[in-house]
C-alpha atoms as a PDB file:
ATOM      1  CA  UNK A   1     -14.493  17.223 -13.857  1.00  0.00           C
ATOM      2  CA  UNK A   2     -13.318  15.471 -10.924  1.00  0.00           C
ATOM      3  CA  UNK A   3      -9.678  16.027  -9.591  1.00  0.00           C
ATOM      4  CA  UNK A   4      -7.457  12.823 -10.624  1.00  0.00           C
ATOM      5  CA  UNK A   5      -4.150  12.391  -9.426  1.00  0.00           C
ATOM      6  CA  UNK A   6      -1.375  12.746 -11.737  1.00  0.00           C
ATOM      7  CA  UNK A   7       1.718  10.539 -12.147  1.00  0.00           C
ATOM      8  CA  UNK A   8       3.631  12.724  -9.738  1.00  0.00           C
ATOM      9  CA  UNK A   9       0.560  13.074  -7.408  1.00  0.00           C
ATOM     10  CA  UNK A  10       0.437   9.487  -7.308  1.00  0.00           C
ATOM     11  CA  UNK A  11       3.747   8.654  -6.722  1.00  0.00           C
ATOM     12  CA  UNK A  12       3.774  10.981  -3.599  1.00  0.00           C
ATOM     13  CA  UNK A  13       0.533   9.830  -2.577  1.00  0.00           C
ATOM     14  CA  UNK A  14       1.809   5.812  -2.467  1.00  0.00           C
ATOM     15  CA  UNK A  15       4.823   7.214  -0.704  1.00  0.00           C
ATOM     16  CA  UNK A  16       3.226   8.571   1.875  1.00  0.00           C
ATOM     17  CA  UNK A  17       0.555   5.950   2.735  1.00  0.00           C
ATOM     18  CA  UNK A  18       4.270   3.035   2.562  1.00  0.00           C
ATOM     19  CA  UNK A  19       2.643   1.426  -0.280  1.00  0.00           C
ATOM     20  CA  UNK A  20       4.696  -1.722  -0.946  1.00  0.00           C
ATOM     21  CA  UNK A  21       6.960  -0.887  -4.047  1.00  0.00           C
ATOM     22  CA  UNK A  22       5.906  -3.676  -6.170  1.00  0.00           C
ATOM     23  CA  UNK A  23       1.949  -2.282  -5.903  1.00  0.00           C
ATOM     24  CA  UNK A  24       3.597   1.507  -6.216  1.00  0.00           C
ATOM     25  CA  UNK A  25       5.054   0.447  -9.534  1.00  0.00           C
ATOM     26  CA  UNK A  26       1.743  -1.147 -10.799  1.00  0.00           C
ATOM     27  CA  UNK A  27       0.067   1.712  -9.743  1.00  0.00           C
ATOM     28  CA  UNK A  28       2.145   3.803 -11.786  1.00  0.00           C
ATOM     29  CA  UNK A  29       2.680   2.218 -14.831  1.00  0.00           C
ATOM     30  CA  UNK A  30      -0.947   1.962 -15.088  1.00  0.00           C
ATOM     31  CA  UNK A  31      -1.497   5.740 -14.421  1.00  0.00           C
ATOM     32  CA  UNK A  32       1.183   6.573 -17.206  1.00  0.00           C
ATOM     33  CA  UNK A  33      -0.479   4.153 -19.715  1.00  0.00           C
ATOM     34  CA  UNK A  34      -1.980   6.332 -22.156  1.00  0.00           C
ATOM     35  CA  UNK A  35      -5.542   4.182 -22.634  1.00  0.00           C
ATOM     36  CA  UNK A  36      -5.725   3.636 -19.044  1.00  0.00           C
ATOM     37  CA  UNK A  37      -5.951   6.738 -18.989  1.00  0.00           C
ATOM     38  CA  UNK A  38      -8.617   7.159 -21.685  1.00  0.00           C
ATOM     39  CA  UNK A  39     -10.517   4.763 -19.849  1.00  0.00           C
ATOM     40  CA  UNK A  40     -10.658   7.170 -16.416  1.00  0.00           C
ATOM     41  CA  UNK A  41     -11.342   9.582 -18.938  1.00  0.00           C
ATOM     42  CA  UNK A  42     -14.710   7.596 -19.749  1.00  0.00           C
ATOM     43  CA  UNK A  43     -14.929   6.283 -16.448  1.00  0.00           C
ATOM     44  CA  UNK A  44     -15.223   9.822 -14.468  1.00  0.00           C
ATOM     45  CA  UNK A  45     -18.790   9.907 -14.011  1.00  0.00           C
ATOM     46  CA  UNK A  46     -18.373   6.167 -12.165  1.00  0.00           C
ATOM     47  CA  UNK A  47     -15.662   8.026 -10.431  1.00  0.00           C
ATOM     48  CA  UNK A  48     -17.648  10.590  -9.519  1.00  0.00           C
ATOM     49  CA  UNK A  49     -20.196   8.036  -8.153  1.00  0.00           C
ATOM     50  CA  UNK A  50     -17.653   6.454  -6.431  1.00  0.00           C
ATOM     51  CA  UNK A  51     -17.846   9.746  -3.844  1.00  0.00           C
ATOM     52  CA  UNK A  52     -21.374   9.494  -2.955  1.00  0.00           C
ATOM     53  CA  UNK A  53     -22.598   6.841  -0.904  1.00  0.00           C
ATOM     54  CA  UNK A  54     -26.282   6.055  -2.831  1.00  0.00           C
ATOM     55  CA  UNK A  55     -24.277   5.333  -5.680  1.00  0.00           C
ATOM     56  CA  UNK A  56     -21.572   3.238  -4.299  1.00  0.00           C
ATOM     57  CA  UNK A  57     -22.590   0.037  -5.034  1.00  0.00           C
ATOM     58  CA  UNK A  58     -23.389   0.516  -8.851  1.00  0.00           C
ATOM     59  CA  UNK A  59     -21.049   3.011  -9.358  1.00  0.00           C
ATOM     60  CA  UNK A  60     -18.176   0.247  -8.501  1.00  0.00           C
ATOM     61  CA  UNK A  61     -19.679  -2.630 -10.467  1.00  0.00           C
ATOM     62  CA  UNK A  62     -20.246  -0.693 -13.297  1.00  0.00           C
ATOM     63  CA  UNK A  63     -16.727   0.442 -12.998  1.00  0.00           C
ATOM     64  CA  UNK A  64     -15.269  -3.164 -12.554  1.00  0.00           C
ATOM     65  CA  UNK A  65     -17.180  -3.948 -15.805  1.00  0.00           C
ATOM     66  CA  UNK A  66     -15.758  -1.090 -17.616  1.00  0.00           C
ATOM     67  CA  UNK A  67     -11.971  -2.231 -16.394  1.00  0.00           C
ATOM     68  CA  UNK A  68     -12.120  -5.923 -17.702  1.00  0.00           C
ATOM     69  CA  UNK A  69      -9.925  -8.693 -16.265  1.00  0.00           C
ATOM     70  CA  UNK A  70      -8.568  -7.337 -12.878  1.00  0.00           C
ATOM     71  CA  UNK A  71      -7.351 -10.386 -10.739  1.00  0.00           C
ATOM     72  CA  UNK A  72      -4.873  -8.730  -8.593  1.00  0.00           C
ATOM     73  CA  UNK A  73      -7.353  -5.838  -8.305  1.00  0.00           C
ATOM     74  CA  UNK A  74      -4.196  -3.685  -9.362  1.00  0.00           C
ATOM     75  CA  UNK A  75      -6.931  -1.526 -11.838  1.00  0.00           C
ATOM     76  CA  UNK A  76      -9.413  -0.466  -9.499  1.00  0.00           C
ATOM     77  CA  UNK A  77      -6.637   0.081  -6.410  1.00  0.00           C
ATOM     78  CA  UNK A  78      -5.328   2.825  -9.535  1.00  0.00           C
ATOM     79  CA  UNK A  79      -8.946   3.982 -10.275  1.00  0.00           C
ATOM     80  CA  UNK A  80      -9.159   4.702  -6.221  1.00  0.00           C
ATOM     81  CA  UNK A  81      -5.698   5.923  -5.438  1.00  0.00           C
ATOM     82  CA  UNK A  82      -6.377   8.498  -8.357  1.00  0.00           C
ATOM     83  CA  UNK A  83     -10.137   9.523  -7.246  1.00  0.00           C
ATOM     84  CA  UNK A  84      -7.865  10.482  -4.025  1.00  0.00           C
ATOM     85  CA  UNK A  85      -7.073  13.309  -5.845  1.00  0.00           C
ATOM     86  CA  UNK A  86     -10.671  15.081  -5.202  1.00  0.00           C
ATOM     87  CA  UNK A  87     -10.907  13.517  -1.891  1.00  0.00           C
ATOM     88  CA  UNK A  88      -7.540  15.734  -0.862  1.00  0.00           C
ATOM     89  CA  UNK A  89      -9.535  18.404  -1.902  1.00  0.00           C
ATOM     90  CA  UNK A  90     -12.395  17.930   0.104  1.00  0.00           C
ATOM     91  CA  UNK A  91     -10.036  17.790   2.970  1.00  0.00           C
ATOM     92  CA  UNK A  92      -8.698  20.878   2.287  1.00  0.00           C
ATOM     93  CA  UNK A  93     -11.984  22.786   1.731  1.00  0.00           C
ATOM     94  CA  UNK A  94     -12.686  21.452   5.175  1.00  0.00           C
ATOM     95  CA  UNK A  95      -9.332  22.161   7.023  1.00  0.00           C
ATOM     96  CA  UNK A  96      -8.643  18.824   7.765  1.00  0.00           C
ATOM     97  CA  UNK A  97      -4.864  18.325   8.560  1.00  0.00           C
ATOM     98  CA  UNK A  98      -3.015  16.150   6.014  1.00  0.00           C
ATOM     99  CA  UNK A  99      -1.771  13.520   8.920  1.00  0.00           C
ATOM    100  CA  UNK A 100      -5.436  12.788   9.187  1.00  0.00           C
ATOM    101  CA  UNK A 101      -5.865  12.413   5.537  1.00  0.00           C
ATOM    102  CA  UNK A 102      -2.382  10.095   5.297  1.00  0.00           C
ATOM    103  CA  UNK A 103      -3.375   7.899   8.322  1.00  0.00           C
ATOM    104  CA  UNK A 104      -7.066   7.175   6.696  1.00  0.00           C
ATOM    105  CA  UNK A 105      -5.834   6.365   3.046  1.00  0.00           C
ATOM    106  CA  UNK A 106      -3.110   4.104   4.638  1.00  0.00           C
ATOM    107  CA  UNK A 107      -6.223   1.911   4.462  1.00  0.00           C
ATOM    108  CA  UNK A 108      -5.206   0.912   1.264  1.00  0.00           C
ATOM    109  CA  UNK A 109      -1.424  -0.515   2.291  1.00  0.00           C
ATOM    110  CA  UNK A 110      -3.175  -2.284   5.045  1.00  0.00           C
ATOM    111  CA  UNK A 111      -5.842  -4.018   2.726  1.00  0.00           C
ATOM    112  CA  UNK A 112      -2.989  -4.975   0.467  1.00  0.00           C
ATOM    113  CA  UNK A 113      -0.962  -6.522   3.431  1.00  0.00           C
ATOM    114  CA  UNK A 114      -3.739  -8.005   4.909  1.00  0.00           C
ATOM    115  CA  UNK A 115      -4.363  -9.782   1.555  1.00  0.00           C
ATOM    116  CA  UNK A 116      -0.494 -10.802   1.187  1.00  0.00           C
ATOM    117  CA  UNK A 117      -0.730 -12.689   4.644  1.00  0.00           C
ATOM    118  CA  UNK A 118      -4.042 -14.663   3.791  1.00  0.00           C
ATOM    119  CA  UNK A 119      -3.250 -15.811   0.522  1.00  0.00           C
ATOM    120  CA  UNK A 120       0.571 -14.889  -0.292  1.00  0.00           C
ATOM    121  CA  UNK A 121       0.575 -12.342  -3.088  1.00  0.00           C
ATOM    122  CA  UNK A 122       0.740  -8.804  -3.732  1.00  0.00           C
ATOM    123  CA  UNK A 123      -3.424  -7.751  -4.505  1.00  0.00           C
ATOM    124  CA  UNK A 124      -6.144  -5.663  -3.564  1.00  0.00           C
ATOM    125  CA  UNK A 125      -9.612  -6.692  -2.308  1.00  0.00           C
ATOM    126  CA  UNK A 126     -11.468  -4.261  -0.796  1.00  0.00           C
ATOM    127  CA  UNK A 127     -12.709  -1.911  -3.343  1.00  0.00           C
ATOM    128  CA  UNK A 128     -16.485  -2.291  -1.853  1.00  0.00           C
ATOM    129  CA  UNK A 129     -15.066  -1.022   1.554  1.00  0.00           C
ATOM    130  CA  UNK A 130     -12.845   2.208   0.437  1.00  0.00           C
ATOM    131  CA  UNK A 131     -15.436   4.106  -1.043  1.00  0.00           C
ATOM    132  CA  UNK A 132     -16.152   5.091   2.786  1.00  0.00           C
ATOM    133  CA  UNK A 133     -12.448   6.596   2.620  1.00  0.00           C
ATOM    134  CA  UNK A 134     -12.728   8.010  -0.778  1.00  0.00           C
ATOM    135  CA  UNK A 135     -15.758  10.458   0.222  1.00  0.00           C
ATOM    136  CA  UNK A 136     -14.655  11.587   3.382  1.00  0.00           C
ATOM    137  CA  UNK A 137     -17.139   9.746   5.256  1.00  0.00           C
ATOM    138  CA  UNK A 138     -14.370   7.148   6.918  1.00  0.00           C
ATOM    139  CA  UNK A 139     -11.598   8.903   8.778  1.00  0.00           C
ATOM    140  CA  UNK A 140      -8.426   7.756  10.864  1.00  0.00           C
ATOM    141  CA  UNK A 141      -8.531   9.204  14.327  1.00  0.00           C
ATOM    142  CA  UNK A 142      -5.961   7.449  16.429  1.00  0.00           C
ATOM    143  CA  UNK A 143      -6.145   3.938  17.049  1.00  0.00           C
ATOM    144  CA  UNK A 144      -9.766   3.319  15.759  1.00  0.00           C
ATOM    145  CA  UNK A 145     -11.831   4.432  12.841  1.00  0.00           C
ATOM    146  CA  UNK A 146     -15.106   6.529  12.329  1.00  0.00           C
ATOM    147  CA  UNK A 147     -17.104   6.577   9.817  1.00  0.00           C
ATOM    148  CA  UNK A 148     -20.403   9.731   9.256  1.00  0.00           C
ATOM    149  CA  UNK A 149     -23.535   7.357   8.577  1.00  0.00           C
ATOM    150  CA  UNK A 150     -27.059   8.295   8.291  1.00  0.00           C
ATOM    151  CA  UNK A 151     -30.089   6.388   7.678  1.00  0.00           C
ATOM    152  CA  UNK A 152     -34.078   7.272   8.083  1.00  0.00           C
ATOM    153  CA  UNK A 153     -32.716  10.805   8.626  1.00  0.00           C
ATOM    154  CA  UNK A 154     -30.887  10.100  12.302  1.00  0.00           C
ATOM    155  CA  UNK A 155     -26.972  10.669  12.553  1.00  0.00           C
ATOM    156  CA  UNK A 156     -24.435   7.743  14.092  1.00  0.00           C
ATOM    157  CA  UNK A 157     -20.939   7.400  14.369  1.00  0.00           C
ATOM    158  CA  UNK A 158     -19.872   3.901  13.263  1.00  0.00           C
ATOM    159  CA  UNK A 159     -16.832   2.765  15.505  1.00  0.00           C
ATOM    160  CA  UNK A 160     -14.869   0.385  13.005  1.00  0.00           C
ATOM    161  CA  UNK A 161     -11.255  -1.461  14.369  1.00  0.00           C
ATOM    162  CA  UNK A 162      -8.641  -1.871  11.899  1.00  0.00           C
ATOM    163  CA  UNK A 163      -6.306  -4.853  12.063  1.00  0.00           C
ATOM    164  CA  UNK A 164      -3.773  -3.094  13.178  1.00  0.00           C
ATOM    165  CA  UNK A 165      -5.410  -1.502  16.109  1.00  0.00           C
ATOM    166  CA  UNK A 166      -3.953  -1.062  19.788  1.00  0.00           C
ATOM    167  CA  UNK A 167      -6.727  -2.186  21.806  1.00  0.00           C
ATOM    168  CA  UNK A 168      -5.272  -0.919  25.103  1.00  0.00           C
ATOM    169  CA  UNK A 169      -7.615   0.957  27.327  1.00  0.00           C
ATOM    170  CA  UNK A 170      -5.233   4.358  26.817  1.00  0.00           C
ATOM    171  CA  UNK A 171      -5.270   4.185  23.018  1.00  0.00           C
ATOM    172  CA  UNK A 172      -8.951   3.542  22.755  1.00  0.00           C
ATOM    173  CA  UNK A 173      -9.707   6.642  24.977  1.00  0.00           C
ATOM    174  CA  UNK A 174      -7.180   8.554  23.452  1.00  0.00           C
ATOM    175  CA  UNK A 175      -9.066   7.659  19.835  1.00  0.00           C
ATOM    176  CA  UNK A 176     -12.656   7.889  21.135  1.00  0.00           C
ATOM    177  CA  UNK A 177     -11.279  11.752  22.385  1.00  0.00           C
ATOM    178  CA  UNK A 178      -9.745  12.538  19.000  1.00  0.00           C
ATOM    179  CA  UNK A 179     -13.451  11.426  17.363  1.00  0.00           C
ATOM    180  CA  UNK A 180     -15.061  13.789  19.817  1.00  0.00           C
ATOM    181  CA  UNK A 181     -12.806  17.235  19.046  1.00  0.00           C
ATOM    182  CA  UNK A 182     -12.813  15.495  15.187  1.00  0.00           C
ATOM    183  CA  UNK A 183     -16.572  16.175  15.160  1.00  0.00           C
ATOM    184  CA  UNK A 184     -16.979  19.071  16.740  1.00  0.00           C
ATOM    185  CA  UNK A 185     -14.267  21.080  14.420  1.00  0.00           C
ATOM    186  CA  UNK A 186     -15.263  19.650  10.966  1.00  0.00           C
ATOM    187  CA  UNK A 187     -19.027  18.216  11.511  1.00  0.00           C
ATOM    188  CA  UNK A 188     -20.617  19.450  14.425  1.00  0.00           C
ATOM    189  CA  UNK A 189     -23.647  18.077  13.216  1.00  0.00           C
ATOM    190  CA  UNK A 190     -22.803  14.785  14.259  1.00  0.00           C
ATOM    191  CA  UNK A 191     -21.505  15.891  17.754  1.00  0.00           C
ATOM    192  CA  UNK A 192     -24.133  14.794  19.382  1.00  0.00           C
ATOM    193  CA  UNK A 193     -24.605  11.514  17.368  1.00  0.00           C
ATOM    194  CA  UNK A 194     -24.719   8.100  19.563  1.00  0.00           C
ATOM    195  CA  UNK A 195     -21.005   6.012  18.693  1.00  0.00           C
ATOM    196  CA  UNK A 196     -22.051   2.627  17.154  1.00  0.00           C
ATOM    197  CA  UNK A 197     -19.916  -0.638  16.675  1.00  0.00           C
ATOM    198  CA  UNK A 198     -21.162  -4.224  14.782  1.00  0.00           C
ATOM    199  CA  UNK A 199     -17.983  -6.407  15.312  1.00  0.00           C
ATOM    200  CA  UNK A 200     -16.700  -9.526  15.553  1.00  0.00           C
ATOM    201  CA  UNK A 201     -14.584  -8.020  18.824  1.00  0.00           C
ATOM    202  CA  UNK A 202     -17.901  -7.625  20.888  1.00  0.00           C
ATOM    203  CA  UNK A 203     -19.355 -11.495  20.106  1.00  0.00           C
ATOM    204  CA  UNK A 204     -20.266 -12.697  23.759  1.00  0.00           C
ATOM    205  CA  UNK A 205     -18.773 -15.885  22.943  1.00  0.00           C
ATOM    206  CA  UNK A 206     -15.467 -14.529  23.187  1.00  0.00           C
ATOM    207  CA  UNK A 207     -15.738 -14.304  26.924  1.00  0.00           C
ATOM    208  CA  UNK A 208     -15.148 -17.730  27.188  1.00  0.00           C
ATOM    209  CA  UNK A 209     -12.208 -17.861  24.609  1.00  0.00           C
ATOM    210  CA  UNK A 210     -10.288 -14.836  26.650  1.00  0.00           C
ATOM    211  CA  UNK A 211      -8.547 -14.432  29.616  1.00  0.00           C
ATOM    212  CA  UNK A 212      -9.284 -12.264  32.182  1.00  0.00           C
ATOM    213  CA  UNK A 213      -7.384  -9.011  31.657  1.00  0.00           C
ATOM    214  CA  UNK A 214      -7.796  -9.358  27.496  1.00  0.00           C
ATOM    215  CA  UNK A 215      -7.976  -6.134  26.079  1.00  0.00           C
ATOM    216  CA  UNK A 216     -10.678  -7.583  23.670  1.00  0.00           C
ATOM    217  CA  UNK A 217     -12.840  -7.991  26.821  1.00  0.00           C
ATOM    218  CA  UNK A 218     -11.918  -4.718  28.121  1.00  0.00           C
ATOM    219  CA  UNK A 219     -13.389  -3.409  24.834  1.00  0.00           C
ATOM    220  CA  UNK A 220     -16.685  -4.848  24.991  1.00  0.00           C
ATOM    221  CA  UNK A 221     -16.986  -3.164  28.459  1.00  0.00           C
ATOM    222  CA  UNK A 222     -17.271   0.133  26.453  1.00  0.00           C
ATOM    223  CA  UNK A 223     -20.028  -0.684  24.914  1.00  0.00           C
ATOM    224  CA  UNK A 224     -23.735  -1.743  25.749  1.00  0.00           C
ATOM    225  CA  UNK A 225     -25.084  -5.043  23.712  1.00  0.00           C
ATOM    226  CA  UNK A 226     -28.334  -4.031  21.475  1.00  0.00           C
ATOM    227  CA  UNK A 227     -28.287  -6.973  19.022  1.00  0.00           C
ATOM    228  CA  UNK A 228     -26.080 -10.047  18.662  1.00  0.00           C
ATOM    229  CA  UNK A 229     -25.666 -12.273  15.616  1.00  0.00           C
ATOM    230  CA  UNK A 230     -24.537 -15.416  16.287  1.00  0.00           C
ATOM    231  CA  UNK A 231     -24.673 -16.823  12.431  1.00  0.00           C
ATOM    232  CA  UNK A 232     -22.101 -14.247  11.061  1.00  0.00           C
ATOM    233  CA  UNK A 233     -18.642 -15.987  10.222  1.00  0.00           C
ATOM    234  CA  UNK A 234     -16.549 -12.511   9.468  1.00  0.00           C
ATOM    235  CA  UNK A 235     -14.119 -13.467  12.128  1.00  0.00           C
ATOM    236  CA  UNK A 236     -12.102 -16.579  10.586  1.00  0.00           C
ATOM    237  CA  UNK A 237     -11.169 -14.147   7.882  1.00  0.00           C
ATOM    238  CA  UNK A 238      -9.694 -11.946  11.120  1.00  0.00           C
ATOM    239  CA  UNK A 239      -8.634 -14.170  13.063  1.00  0.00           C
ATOM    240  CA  UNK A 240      -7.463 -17.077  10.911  1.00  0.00           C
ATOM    241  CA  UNK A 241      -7.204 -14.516   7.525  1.00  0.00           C
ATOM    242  CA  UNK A 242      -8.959 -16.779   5.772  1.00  0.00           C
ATOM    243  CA  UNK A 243     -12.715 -17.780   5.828  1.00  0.00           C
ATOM    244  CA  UNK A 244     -12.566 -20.873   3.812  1.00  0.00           C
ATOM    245  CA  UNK A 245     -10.336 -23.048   6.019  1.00  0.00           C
ATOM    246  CA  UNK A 246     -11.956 -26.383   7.886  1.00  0.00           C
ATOM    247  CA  UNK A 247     -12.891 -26.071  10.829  1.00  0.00           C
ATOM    248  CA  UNK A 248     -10.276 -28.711  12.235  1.00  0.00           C
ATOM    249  CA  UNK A 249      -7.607 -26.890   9.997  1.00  0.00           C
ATOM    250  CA  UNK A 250      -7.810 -23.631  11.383  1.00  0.00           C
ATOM    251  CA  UNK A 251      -4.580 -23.035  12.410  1.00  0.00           C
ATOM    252  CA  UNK A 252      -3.356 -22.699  16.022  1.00  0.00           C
ATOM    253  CA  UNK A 253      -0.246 -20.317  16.295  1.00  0.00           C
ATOM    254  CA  UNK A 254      -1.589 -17.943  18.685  1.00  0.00           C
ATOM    255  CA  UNK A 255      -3.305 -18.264  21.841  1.00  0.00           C
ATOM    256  CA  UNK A 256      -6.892 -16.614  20.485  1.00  0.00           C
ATOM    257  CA  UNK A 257      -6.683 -19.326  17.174  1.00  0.00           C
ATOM    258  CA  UNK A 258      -6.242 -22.265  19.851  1.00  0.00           C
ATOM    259  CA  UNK A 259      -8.886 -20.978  22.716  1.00  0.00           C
ATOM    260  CA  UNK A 260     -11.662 -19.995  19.802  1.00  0.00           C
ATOM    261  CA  UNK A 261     -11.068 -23.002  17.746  1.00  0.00           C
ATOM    262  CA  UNK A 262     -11.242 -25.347  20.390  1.00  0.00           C
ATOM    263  CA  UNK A 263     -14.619 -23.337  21.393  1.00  0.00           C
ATOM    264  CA  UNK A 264     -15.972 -23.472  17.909  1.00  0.00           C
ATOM    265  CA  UNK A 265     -15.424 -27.471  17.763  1.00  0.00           C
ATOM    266  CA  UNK A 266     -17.234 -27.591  20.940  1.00  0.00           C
ATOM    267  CA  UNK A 267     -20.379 -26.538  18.794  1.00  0.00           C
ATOM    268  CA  UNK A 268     -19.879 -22.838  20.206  1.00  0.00           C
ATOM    269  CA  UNK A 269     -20.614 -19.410  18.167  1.00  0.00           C
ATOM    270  CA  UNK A 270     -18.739 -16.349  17.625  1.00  0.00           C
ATOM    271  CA  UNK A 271     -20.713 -14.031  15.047  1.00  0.00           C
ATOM    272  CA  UNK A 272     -20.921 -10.798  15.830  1.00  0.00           C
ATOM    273  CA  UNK A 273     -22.801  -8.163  18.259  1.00  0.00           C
ATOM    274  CA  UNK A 274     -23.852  -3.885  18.173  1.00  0.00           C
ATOM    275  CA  UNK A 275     -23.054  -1.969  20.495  1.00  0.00           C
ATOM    276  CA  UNK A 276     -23.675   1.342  21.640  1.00  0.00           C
ATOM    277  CA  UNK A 277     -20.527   3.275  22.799  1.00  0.00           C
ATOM    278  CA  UNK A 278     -21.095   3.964  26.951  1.00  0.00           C
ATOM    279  CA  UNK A 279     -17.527   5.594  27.561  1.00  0.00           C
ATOM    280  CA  UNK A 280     -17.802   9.442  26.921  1.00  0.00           C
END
């Protein structure tokens, strides 16, 4: 039986991660509703799924079937803020310290921000992206994010930039450190793993949006180009937090919206690029 938060767990949890209040009491009226919680009852092999990444994808659809109507995403942020409950453990069986664990589930306030600023209300949309947080695969080192991937049987570190980021050369190093010691503590078999990024934030075309001196610039020269995709539109939703805008209505309140929509009406692409991490 998996470890579910409780009430009280909860409650502390959504504290600690500055959950706005009107999600925290959502969260928790939901958790103290007798058939919701019938329903993780039922659901806990789903939730179980939920923690291992073959099952990921059905495990949530299956899961967003079994919770009905959900348009503010309000169930599922409950389902995941519960299943939180085993992922503390896993921390703990591994010795990771709890300001690690709070910085990486803060995820969750940042997803529900980020999705009060593109379309003005309270909700949650990012269920198929904090299963990587939920099975202590994702963590929160510093500025930037790492997540433990593996595919065809060879290890990588995938470098992933949260909207909130400090892109300044002293933050990055001081996060790209933290990953290293990270690693070798609690998984040294990924210490000698290569540090991989696919990103909006190392698109070529950007060098002729920016200024000399951007610190999106001075990103890219940390890593080495292996593969650029030009076709990719992930940025608007970044940049103008929305990807459904026209083109000659994005909006223009900062100097990046004004120099990379002008570029993009000029028939020019963004997309994004990999890159291979050459800092050490």
């Amino acid at each position: 039986m998996l470890h579910l938060m409780s009430v009280s767990g909860l409650s502390a949890l959504c504290r600690s991660i500055r959950l706005p209040e009107a999600c925290v009491r959502q969260v928790l009226s939901l958790r103290a509703d007798p058939s919701f919680d019938r329903l993780l009852e039922k659901a806990q092999p789903l939730l179980a799924d939920l923690l291992v990444p073959a099952s990921w994808d059905r495990a949530l659809a299956q899961l967003e079937a079994l919770l009905g109507g959900d348009p503010a995403g309000m169930k599922i942020l409950t389902c995941m803020l519960a299943v939180c409950g085993e992922t503390k453990r896993t921390y703990e069986k591994l010795q990771i310290p709890e300001d690690i664990f709070a910085d990486t589930m803060e995820c969750f306030t940042r997803f529900i921000h980020e999705h009060t600023e593109s379309y003005g209300t309270c909700g949650f949309d990012r269920a198929f992206w904090t299963m990587r947080q939920l099975a202590a695969r994702l963590f929160r080192l510093g500025t930037l994010e790492f997540e433990l991937t593996e595919e065809d049987g060879q290890k990588a570190v995938q470098i992933h930039i949260p909207s909130d980021a400090d892109l300044s050369a002293g933050a990055r190093r001081d996060s790209y450190r933290r990953a290293r010691r990270f690693l070798a503590r609690f998984f040294p078999d990924y210490c000698g793993a290569p540090f991989l990024c696919i990103s909006w934030l190392l698109a070529p075309g950007l060098r002729a949006c920016l200024p000399e001196g951007s610190r999106i610039l001075s990103f890219q020269d940390d890593f080495e180009v292996t593969g650029i995709f030009p076709d990719r539109d992930q940025f608007l939703t970044w940049v103008y937090k929305r990807p459904d805008i026209p083109l000659m209505d994005l909006p223009e309140d900062t100097s990046l919206q004004r120099n990379l929509k002008q570029y993009l009406l000029r028939g020019g692409k963004i997309g994004e690029a990999a890159g291979r991490l050459l800092c050490p």
